[in-house]
C-alpha atoms as a PDB file:
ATOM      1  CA  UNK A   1       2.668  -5.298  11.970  1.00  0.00           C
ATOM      2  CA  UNK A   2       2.216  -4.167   8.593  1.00  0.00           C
ATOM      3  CA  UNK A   3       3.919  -3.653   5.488  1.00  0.00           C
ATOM      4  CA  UNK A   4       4.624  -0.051   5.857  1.00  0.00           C
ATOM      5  CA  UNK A   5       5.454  -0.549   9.503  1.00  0.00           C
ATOM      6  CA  UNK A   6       8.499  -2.127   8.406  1.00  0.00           C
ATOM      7  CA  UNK A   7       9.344   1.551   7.158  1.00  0.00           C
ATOM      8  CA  UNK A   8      10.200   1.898  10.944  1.00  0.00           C
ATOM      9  CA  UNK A   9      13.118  -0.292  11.420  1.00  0.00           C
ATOM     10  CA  UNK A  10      15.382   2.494  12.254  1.00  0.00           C
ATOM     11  CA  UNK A  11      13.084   3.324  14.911  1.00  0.00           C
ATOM     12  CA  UNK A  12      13.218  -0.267  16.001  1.00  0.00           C
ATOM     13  CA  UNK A  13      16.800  -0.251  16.387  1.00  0.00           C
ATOM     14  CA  UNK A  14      16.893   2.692  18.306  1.00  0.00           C
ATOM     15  CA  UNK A  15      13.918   2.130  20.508  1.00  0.00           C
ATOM     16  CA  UNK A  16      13.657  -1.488  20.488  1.00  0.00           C
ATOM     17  CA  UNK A  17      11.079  -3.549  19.139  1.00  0.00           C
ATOM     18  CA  UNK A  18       8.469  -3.818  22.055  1.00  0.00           C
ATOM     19  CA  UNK A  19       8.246  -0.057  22.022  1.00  0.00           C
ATOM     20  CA  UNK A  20       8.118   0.347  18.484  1.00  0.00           C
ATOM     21  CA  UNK A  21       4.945  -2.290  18.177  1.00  0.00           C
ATOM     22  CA  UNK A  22       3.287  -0.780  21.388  1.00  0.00           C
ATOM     23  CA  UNK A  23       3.308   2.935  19.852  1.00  0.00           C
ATOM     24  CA  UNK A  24       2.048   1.286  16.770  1.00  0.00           C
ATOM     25  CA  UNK A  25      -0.696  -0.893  18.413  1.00  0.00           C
ATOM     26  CA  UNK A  26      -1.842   2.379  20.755  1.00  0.00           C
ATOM     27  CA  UNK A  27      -2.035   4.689  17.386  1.00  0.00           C
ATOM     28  CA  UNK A  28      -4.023   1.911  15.670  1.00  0.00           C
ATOM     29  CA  UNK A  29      -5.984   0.069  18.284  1.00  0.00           C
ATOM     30  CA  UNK A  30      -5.021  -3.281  17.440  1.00  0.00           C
ATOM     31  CA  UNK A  31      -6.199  -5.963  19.600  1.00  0.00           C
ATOM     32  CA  UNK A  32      -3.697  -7.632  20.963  1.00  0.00           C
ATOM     33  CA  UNK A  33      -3.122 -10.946  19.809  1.00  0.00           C
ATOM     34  CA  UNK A  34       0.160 -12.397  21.183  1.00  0.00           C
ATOM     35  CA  UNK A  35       2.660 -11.154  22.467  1.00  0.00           C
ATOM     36  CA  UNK A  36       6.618 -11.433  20.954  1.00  0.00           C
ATOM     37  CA  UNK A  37       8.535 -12.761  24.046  1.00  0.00           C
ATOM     38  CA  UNK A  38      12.041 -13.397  21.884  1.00  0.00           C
ATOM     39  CA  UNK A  39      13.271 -13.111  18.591  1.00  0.00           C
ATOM     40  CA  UNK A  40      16.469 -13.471  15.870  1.00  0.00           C
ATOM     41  CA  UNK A  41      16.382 -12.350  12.442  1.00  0.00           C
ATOM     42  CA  UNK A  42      18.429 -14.700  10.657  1.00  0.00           C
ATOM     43  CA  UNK A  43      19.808 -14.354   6.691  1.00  0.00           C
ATOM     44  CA  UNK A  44      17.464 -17.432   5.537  1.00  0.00           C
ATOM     45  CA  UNK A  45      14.996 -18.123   8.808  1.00  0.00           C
ATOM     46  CA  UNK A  46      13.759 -16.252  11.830  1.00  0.00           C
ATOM     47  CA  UNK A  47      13.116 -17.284  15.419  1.00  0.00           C
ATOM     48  CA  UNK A  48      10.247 -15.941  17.206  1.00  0.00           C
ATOM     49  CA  UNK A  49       8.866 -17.074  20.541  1.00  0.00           C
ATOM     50  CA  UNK A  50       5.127 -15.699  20.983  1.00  0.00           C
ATOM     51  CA  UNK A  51       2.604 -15.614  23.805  1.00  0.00           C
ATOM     52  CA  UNK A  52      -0.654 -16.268  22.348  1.00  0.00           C
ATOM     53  CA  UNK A  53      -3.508 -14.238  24.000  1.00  0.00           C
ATOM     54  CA  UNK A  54      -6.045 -14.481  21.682  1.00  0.00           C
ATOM     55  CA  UNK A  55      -6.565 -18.621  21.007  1.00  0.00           C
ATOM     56  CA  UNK A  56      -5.694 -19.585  17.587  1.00  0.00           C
ATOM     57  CA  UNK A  57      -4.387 -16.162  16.536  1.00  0.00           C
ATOM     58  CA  UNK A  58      -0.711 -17.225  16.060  1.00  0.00           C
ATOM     59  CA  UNK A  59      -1.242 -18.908  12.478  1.00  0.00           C
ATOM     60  CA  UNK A  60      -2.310 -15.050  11.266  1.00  0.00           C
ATOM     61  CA  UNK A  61       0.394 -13.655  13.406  1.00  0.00           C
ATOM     62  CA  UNK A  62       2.865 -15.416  11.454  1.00  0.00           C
ATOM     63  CA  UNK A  63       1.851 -15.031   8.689  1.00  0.00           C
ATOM     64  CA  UNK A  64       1.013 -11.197   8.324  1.00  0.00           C
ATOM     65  CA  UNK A  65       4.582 -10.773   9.781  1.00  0.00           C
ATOM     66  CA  UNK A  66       6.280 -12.941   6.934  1.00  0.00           C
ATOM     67  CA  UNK A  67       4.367 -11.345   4.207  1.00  0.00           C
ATOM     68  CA  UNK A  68       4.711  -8.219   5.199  1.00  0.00           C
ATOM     69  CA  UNK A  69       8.429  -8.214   5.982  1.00  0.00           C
ATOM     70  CA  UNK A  70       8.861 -10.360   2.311  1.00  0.00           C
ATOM     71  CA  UNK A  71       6.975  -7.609   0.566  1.00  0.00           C
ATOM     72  CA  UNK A  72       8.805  -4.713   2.325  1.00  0.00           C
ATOM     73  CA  UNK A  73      12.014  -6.485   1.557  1.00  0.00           C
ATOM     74  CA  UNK A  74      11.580  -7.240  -1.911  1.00  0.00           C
ATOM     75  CA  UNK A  75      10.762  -3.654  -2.663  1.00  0.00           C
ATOM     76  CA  UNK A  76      13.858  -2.096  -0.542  1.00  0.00           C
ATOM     77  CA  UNK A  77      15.985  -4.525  -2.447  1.00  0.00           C
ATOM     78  CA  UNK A  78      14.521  -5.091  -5.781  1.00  0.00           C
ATOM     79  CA  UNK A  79      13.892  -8.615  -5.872  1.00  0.00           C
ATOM     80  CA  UNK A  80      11.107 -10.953  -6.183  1.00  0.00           C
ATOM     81  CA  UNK A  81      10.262 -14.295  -4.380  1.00  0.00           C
ATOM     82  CA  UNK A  82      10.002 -16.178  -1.190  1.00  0.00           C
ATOM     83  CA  UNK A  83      12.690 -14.368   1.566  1.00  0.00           C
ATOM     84  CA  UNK A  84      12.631 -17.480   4.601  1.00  0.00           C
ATOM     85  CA  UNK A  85      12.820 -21.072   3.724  1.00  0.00           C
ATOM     86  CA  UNK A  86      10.587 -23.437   4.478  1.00  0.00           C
ATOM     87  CA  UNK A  87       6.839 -23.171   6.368  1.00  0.00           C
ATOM     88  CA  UNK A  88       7.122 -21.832  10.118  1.00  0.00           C
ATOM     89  CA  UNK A  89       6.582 -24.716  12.490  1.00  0.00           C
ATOM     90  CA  UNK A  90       6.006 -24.428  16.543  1.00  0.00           C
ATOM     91  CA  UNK A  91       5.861 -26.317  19.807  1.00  0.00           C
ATOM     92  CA  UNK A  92       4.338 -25.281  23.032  1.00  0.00           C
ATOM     93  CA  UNK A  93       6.411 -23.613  25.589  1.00  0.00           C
ATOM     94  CA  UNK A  94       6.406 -25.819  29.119  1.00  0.00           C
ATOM     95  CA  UNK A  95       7.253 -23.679  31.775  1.00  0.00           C
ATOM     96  CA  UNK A  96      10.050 -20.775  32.908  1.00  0.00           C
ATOM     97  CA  UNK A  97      12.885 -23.737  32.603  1.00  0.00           C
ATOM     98  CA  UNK A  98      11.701 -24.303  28.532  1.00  0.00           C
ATOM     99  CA  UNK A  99      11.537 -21.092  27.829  1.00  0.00           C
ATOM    100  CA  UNK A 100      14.737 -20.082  29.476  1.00  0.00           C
ATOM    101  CA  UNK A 101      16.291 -23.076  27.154  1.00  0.00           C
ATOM    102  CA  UNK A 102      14.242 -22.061  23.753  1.00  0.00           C
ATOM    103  CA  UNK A 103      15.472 -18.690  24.349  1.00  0.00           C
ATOM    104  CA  UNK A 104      18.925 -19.826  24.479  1.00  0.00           C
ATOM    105  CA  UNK A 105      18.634 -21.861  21.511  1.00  0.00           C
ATOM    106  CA  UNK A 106      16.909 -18.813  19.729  1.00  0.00           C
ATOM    107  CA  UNK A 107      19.663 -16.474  20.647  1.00  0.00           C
ATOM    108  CA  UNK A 108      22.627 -18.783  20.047  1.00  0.00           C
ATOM    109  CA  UNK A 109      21.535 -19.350  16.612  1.00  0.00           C
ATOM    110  CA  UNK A 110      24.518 -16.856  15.093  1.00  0.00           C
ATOM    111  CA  UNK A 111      26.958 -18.267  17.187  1.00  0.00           C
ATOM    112  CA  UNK A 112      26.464 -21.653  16.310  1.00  0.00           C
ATOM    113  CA  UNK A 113      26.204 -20.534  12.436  1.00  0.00           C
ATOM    114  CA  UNK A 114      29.526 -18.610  13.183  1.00  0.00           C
ATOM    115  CA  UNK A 115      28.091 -15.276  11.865  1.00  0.00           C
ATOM    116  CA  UNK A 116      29.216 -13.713  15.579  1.00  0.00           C
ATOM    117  CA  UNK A 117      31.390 -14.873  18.282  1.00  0.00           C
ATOM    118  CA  UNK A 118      28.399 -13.881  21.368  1.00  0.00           C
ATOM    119  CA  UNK A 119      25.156 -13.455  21.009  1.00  0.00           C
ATOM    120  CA  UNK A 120      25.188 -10.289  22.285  1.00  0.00           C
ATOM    121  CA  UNK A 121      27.220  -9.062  18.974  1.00  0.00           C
ATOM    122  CA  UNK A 122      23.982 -10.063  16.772  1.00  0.00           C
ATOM    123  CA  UNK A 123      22.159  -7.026  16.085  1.00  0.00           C
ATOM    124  CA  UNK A 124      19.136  -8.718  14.979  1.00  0.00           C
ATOM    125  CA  UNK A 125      17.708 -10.329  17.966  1.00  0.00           C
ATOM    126  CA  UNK A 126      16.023  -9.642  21.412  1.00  0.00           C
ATOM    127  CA  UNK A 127      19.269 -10.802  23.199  1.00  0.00           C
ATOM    128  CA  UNK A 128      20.180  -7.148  24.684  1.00  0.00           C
ATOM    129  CA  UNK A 129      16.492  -6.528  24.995  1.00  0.00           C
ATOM    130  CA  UNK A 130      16.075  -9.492  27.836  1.00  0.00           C
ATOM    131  CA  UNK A 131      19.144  -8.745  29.568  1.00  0.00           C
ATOM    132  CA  UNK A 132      17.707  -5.646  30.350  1.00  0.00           C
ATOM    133  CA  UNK A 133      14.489  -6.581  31.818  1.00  0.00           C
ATOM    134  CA  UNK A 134      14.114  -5.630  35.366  1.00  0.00           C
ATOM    135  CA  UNK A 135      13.310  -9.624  36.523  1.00  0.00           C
ATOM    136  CA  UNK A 136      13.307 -12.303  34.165  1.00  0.00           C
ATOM    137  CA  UNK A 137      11.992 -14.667  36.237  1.00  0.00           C
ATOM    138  CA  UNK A 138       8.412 -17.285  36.431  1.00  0.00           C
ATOM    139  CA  UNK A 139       6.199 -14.274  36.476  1.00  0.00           C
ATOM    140  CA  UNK A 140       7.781 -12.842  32.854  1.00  0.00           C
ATOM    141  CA  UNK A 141       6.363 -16.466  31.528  1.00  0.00           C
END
């Protein structure tokens, strides 16, 4: 996802975010790389939790979605600099059980910074999205 992509947000928040990067990956052929299982957009950090398909593609990933998103913001807002803090780090997902728990984590994030009282009530995450998956079960991991 590109810099201008990020011109799509509204479309993101009314279509969701797997939809919006499908569309976007049909119209311009991409390769897919990895695969976004579960995120939250926080005020200083995000959470993402990634399938990799492509070995050794999630350093890029990462990155082109940081920059991008920095460089988008910075324009929309008029301000220069770094947006997230710190480098991104990661850890291998073992299993439905971890990922069910990472998730959690991931999604609990605003409650436990007391920006929302359920996750649910965070606009910025995947939290809605994965409640309505059909079966979240082994076979989505």
């Amino acid at each position: 996802m590109g810099y201008a992509d990020f011109s799509r947000l509204n479309q993101i928040k009314e279509r969701g975010f797997d939809e919006v990067l499908n569309s976007l990956a049909i119209e311009r052929r991409w390769v897919k790389r990895t695969e976004l299982l579960a995120y939250c957009v926080m005020s200083t950090h995000l959470h993402l939790i990634v399938r990799e398909i492509q070995t050794g593609s999630l350093p890029s990933y990462i990155s082109d979605i940081l920059n991008s998103y920095t460089r988008y913001f910075n324009q929309r807002y008029d301000r220069k600099g770094p947006l997230w803090q710190g480098r991104f780090g990661r850890r291998s997902i073992a299993g439905f059980e971890d990922f069910v728990h990472t998730s959690s984590y991931v999604h609990l994030n605003p409650v436990t910074e007391y920006m929302v009282a359920k996750p649910e009530e965070w606009p910025y995450s995947s939290y809605k999205d994965l409640l309505q998956r059909p079966s979240l079960n082994e076979s989505f991991y």
